[in-house]
N, C-alpha and C. Protein backbone atom coordinates (compact mmCIF):
# COMPACT_ATOMS: atom_id res chain seq x y z
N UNK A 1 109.05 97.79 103.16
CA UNK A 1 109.79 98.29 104.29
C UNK A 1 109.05 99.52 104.82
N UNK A 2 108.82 99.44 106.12
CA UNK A 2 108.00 100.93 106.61
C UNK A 2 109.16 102.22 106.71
N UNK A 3 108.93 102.94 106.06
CA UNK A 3 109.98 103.91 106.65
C UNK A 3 108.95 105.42 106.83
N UNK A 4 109.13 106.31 107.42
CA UNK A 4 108.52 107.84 108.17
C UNK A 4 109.01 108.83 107.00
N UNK A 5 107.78 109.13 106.00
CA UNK A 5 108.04 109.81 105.38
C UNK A 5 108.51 111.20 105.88
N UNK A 6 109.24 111.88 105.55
CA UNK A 6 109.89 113.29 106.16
C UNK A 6 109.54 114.21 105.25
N UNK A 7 110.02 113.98 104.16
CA UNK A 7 109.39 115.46 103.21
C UNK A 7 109.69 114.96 101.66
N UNK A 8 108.90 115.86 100.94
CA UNK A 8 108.66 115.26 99.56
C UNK A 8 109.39 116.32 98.49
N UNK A 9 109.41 115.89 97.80
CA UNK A 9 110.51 117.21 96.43
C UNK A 9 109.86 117.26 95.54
N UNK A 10 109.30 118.27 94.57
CA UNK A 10 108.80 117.67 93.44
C UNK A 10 109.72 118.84 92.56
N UNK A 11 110.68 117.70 91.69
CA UNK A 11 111.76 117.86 91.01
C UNK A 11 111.20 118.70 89.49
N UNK A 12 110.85 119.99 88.91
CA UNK A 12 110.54 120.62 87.56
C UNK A 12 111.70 119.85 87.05
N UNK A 13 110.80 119.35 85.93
CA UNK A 13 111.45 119.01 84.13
C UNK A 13 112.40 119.83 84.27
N UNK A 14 113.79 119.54 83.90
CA UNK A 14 114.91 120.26 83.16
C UNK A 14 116.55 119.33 82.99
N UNK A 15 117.11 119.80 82.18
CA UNK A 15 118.08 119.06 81.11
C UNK A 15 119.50 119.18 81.35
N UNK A 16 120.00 118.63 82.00
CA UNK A 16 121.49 118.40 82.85
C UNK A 16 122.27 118.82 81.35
N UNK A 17 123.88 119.14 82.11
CA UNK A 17 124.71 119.89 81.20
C UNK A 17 125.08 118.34 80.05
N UNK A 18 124.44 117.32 80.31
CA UNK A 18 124.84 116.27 79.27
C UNK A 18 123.76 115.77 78.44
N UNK A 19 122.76 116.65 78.64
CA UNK A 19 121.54 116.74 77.58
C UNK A 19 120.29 115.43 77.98
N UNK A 20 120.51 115.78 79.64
CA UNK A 20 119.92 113.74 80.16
C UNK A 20 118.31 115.14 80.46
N UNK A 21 117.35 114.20 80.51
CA UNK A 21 116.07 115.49 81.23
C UNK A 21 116.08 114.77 82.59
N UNK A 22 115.91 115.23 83.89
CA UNK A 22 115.75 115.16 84.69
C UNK A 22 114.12 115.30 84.99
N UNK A 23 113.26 114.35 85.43
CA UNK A 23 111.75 114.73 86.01
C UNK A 23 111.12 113.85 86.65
N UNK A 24 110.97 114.45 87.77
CA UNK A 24 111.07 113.17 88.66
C UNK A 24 110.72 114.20 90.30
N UNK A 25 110.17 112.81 91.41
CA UNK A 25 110.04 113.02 92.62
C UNK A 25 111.12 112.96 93.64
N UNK A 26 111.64 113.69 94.76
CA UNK A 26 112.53 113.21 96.21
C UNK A 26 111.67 112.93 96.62
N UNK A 27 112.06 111.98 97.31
CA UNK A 27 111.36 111.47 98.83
C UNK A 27 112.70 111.58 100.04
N UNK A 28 112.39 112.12 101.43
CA UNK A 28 113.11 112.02 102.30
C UNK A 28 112.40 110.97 103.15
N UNK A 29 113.48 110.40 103.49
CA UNK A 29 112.39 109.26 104.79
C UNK A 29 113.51 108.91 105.71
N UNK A 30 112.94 108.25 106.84
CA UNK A 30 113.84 108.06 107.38
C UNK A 30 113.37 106.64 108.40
N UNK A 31 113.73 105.64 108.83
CA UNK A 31 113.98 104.16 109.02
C UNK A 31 115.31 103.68 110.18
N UNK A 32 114.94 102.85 110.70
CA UNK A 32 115.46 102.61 112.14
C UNK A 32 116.15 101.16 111.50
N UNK A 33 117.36 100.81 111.66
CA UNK A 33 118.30 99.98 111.39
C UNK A 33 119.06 99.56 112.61
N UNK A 34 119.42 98.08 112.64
CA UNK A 34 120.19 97.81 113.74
C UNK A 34 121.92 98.21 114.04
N UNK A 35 122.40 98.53 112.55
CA UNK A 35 123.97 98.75 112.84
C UNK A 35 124.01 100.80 113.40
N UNK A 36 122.62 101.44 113.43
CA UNK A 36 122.89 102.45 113.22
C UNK A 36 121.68 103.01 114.63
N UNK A 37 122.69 103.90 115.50
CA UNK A 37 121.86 104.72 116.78
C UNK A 37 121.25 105.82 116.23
N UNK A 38 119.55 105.55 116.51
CA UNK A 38 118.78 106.45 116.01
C UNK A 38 118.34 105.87 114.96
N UNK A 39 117.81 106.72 113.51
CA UNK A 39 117.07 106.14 112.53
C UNK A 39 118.02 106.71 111.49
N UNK A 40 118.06 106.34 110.23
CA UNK A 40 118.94 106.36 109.30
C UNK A 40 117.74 107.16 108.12
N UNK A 41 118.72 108.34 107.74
CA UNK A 41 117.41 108.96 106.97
C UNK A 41 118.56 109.55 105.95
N UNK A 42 117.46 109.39 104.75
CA UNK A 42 118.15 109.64 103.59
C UNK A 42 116.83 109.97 101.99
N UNK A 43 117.73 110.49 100.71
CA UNK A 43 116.43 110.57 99.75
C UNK A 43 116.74 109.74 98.86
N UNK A 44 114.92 109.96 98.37
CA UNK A 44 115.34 108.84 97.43
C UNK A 44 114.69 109.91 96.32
N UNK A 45 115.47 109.29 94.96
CA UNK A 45 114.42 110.19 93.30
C UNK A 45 113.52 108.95 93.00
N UNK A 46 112.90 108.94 92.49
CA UNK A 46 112.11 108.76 92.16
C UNK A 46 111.30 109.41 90.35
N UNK A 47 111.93 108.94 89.28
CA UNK A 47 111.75 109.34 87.64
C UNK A 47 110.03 109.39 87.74
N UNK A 48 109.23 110.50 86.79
CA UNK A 48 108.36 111.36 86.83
C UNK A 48 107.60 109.98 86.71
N UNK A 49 107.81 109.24 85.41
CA UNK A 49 107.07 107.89 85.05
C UNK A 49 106.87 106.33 85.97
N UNK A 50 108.07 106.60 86.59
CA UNK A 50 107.55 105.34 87.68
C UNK A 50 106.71 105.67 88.49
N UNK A 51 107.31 107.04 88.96
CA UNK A 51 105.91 107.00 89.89
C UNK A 51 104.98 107.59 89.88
N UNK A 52 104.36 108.26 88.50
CA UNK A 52 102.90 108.34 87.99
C UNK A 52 102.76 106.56 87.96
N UNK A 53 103.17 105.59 87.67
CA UNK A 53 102.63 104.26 87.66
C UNK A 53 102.21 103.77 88.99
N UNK A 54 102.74 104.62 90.44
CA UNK A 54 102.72 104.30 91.35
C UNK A 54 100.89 104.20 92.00
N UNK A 55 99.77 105.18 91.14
CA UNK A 55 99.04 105.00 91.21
C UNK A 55 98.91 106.21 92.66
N UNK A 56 99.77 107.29 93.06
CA UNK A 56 99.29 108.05 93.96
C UNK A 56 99.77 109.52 93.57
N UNK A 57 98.90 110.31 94.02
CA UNK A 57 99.36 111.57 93.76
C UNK A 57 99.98 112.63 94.32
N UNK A 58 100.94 113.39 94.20
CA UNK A 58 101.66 114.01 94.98
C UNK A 58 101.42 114.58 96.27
N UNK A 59 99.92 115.64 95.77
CA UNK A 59 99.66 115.71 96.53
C UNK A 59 99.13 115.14 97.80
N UNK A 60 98.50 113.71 97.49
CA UNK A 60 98.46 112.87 98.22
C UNK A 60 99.30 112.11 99.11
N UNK A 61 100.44 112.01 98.44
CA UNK A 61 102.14 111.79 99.35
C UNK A 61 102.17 112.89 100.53
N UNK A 62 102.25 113.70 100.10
CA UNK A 62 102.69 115.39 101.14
C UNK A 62 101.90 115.37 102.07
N UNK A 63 100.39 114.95 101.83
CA UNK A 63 99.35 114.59 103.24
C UNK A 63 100.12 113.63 104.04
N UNK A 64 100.97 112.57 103.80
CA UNK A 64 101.22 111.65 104.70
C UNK A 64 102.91 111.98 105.25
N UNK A 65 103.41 113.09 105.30
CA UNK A 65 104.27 113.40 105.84
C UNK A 65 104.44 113.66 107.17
N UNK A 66 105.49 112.60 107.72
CA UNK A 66 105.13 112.61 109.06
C UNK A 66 104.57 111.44 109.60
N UNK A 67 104.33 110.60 108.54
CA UNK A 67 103.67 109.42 108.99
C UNK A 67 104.32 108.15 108.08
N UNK A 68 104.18 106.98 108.89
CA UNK A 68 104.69 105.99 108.54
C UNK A 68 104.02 105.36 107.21
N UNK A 69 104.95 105.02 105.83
CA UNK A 69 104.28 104.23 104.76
C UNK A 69 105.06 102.97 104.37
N UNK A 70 104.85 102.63 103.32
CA UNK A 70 105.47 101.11 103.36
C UNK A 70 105.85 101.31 101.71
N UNK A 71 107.12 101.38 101.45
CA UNK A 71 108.37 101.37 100.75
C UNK A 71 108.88 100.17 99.93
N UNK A 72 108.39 99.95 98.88
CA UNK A 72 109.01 98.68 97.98
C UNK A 72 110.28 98.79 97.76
N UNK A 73 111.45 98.38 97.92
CA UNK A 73 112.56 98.40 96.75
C UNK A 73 112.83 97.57 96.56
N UNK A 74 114.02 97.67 95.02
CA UNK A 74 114.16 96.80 94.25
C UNK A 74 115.52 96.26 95.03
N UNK A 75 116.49 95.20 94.16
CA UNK A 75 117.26 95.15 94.83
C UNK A 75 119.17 95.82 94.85
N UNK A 76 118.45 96.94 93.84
CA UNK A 76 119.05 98.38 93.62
C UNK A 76 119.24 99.53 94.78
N UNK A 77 118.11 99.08 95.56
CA UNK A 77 117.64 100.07 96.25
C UNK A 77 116.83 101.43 95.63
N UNK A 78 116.10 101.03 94.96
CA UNK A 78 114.85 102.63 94.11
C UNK A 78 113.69 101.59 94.52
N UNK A 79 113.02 102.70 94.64
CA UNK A 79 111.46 102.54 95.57
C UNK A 79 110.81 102.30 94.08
N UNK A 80 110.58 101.01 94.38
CA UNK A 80 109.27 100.61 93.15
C UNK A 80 108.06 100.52 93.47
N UNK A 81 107.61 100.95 94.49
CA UNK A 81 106.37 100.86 94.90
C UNK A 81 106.53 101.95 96.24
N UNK A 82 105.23 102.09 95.89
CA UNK A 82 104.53 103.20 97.44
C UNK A 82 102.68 103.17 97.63
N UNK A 83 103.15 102.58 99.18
CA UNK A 83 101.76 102.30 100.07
C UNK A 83 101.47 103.20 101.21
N UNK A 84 100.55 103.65 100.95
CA UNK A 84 100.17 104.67 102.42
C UNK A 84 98.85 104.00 103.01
């Protein structure tokens, strides 16, 4: 799915009050839908390990902000893949 990357998060390691670790990427993006005027924008997390598997690097994400990439999801809706 192409969606306009908007801005990127990069979430520091740390340990919710139920002892879970949190580490991991946001992604903001945002995507043009037919039930909805305008584009529909929202984030996504993204866990530290999927998307080191993703094969790109952060800083490499943050260069393409602002620009259109192409968005795998599952049928969960979590981005299993990322193409720039």
């Amino acid at each position: 799915m192409k969606v306009t990357l908007v801005g990127v998060k990069n979430i520091e390691a740390f340990e919710t009050n139920d002892g879970k670790t949190v580490d991991g990427v946001k992604l903001f993006i945002a995507y043009s839908d037919e039930n909805t005027y305008g584009n529909v924008a929202e984030s996504k997390y993204i866990d530290r390990k999927v998307f080191n598997d993703f094969g790109i690097k952060l800083d490499e994400l943050v260069d393409h902000i602002g620009e259109v990439i192409d968005c795998e999801f599952n049928p969960k809706q979590k981005i299993v893949g990322i193409t720039v």
